[in-house]
Structures are given as C-alpha cells and as structure tokens.
C-alpha atoms as a PDB file:
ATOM      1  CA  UNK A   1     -31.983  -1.208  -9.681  1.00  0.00           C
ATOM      2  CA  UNK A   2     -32.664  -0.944 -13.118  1.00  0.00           C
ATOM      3  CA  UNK A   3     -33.308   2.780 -14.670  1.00  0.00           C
ATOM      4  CA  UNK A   4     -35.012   4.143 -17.899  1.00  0.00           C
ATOM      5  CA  UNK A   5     -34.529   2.504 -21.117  1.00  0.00           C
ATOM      6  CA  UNK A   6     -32.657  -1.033 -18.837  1.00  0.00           C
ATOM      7  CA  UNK A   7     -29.921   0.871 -17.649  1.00  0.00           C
ATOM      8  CA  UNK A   8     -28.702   0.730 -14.661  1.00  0.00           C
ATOM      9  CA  UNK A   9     -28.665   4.197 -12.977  1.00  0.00           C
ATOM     10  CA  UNK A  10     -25.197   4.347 -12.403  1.00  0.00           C
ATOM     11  CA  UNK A  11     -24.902   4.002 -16.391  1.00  0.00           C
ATOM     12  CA  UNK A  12     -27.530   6.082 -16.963  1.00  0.00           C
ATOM     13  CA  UNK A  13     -26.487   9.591 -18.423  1.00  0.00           C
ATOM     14  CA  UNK A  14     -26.669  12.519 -16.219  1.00  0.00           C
ATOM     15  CA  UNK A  15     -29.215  15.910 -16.940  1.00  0.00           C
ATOM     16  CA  UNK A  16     -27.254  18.542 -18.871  1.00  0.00           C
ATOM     17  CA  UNK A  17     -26.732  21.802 -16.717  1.00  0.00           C
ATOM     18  CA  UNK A  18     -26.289  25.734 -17.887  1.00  0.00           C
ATOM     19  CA  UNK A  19     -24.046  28.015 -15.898  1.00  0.00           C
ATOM     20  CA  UNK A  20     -23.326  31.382 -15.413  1.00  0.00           C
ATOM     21  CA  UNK A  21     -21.293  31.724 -18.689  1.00  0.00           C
ATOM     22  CA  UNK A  22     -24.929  31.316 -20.212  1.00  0.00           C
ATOM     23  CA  UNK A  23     -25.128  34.669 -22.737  1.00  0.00           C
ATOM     24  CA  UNK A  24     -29.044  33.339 -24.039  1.00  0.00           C
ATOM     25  CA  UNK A  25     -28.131  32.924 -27.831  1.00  0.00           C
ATOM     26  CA  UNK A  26     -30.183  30.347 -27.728  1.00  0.00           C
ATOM     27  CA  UNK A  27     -28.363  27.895 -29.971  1.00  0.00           C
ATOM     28  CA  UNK A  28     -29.057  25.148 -27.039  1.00  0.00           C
ATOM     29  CA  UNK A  29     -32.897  25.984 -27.602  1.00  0.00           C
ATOM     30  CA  UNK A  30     -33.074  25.743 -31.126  1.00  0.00           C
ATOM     31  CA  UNK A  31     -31.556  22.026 -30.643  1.00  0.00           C
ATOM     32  CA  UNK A  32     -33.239  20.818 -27.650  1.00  0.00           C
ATOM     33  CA  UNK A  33     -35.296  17.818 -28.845  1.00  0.00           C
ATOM     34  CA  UNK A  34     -37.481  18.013 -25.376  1.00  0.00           C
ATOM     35  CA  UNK A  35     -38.084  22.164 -25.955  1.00  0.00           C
ATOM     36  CA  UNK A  36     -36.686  22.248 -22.396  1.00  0.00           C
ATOM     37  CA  UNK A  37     -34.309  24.717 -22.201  1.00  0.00           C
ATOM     38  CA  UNK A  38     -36.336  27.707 -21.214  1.00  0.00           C
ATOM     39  CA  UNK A  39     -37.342  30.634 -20.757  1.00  0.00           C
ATOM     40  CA  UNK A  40     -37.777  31.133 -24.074  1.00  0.00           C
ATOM     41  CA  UNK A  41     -37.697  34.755 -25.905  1.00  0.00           C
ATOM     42  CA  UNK A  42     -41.557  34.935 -26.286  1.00  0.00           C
ATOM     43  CA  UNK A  43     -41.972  33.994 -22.428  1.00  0.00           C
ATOM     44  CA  UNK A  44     -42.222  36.565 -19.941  1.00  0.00           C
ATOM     45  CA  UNK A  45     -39.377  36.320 -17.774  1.00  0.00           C
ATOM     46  CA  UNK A  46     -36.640  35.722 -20.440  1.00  0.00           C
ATOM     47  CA  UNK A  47     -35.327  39.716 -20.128  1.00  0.00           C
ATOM     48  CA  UNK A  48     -35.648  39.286 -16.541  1.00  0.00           C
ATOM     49  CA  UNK A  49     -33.176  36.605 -16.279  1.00  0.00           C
ATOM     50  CA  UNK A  50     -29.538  36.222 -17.237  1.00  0.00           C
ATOM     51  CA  UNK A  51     -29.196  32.919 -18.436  1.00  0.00           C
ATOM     52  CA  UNK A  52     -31.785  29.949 -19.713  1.00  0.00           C
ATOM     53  CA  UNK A  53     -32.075  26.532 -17.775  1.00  0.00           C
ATOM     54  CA  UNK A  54     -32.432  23.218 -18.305  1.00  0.00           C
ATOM     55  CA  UNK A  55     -35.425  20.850 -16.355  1.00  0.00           C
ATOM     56  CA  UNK A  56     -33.324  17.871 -14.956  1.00  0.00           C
ATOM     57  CA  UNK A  57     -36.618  16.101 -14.760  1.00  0.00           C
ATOM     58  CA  UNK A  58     -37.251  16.137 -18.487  1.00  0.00           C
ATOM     59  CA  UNK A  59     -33.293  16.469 -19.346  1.00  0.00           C
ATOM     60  CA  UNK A  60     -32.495  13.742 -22.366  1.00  0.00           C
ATOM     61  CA  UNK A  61     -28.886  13.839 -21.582  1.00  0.00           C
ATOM     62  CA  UNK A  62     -28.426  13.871 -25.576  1.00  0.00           C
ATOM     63  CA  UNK A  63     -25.626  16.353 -25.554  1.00  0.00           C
ATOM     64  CA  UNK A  64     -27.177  18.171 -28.418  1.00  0.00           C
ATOM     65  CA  UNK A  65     -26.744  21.839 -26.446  1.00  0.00           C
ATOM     66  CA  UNK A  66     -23.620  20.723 -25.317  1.00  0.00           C
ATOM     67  CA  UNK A  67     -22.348  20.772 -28.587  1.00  0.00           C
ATOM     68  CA  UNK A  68     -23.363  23.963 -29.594  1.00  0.00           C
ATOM     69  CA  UNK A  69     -22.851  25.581 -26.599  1.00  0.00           C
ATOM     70  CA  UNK A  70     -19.833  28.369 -28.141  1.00  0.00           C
ATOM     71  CA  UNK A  71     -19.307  29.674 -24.214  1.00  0.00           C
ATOM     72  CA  UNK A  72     -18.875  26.218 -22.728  1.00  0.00           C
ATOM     73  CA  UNK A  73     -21.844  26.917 -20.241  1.00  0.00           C
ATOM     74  CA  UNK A  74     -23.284  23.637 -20.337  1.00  0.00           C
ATOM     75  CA  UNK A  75     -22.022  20.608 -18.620  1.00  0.00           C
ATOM     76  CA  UNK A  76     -23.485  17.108 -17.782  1.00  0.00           C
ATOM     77  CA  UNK A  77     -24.548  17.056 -14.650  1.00  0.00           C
ATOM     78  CA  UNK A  78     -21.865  14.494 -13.746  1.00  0.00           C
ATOM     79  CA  UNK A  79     -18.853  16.603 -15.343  1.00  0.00           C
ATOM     80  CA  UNK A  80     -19.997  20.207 -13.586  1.00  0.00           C
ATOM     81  CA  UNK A  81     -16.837  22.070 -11.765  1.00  0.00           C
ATOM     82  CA  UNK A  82     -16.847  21.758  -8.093  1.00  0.00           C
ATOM     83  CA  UNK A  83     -17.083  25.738  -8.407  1.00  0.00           C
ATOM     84  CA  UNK A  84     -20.040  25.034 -10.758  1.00  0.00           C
ATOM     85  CA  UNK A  85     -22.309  22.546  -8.959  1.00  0.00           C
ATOM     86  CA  UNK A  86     -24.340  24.601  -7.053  1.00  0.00           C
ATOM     87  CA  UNK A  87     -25.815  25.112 -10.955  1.00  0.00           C
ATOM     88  CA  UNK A  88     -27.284  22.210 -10.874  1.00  0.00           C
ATOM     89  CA  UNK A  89     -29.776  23.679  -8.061  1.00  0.00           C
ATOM     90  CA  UNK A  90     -30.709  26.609  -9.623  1.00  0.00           C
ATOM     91  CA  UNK A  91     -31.134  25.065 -12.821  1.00  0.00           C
ATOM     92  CA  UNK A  92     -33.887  23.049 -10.751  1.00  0.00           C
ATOM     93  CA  UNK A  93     -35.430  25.890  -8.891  1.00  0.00           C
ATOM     94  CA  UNK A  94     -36.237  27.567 -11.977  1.00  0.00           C
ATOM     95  CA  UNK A  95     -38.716  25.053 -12.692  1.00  0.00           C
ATOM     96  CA  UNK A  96     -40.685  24.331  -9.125  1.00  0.00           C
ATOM     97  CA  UNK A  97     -43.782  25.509  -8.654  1.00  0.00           C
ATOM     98  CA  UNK A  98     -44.934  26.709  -5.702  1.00  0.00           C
ATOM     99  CA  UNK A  99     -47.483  24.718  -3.588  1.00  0.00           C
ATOM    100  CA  UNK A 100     -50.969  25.711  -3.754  1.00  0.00           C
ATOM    101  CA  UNK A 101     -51.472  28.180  -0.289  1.00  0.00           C
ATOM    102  CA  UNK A 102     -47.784  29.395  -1.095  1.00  0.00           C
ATOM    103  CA  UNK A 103     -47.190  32.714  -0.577  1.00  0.00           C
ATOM    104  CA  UNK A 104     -44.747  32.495  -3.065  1.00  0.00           C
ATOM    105  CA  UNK A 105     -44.985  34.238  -6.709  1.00  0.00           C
ATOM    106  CA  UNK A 106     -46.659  31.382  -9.405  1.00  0.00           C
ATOM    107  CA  UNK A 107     -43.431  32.734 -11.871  1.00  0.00           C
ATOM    108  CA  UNK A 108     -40.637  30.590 -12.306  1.00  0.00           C
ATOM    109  CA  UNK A 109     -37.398  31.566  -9.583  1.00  0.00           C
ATOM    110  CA  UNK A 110     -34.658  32.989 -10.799  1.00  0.00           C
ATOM    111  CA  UNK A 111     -30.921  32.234  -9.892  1.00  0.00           C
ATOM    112  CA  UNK A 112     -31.013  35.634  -7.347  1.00  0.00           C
ATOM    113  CA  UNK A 113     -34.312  33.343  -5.781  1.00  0.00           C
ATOM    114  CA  UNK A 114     -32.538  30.132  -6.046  1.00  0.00           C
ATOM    115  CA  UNK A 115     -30.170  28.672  -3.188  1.00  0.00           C
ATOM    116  CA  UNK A 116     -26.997  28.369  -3.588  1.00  0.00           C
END
C-alpha cells in the first residue's frame, strides 16, 4: 500500500510526540513548519496545561522540534520509551473534538482528561 509522497507506510516517518519532560519553552513552536505544536501562549488553555502537544494527524515528521528540544521530551512516534507510549494518546486527545450532542466541554482535553 503505497503512503504519502510514494512511500510505503512502513517507510513512511512516524508523528513526533511530546512527553511529560515538556517545560513549554516553546522552542519546538517557534520551529514547527505546520504551527502544530499547540496550545500556544496567546490560547486559552496554555496556563492550564503542563506541557504542549503535537497533532499526529498534521505531524510532518521533520524532526525540526526534535532538535531543539533541550529536555529530550520529544520523540518520533516510532522511537517513544515503552514507559513513554501512552504519550502518544494524549498527545492525540488533546486535539479531538467532541461530537456535536456531546456532553463533553468544546476545549481541547488535557493529559488529566486523556487515557492513559
């Protein structure tokens, strides 16, 4: 099966992920060629969570906040710590939306809401 861009998807690179080391310099944001590393410090919910997140959907895989990640808190998806994977989930969650008749907040979850 072939993937984006010809590649085969078991050649094609893997979504970066943030962890828990996360400490929101936002060095990751400032390279992310997408802009989607979020929340961002002029959105609402950045004080309310403790690190940012990465959309898998939308994910590159260029390794540009990898690289400039000082706390090691980002990983490609394939490379994530057994300890760590769970990560990629929440990194996930944070971007759902709730379906319309959801009693569920419209805000974006974060990793207390998310599953582990």
């Amino acid at each position: 099966m072939q993937g984006r861009k010809g590649l085969s998807e078991q050649s094609m690179p893997s979504p970066s992920v943030i962890t828990d080391k996360c400490t929101k310099d936002n060095k990751c944001v400032a390279v992310c060629q997408r802009k989607n590393i979020h929340p961002r410090e002029d959105e609402a919910d950045y004080a309310n969570v403790k690190q940012l997140f990465i959309n898998p959907k939308r994910c590159l895989a260029c390794g540009s906040c990898i690289s400039v990640c000082e706390h090691k808190a980002i990983y490609p998806l394939d490379e994530l710590p057994e300890d760590m994977k769970h990560f990629a989930e929440i990194n996930a969650a944070y971007f759902r939306k709730p379906k319309a008749g959801s009693a569920k907040s419209s805000a974006p979850l974060n990793p207390a809401q998310a599953p582990a």
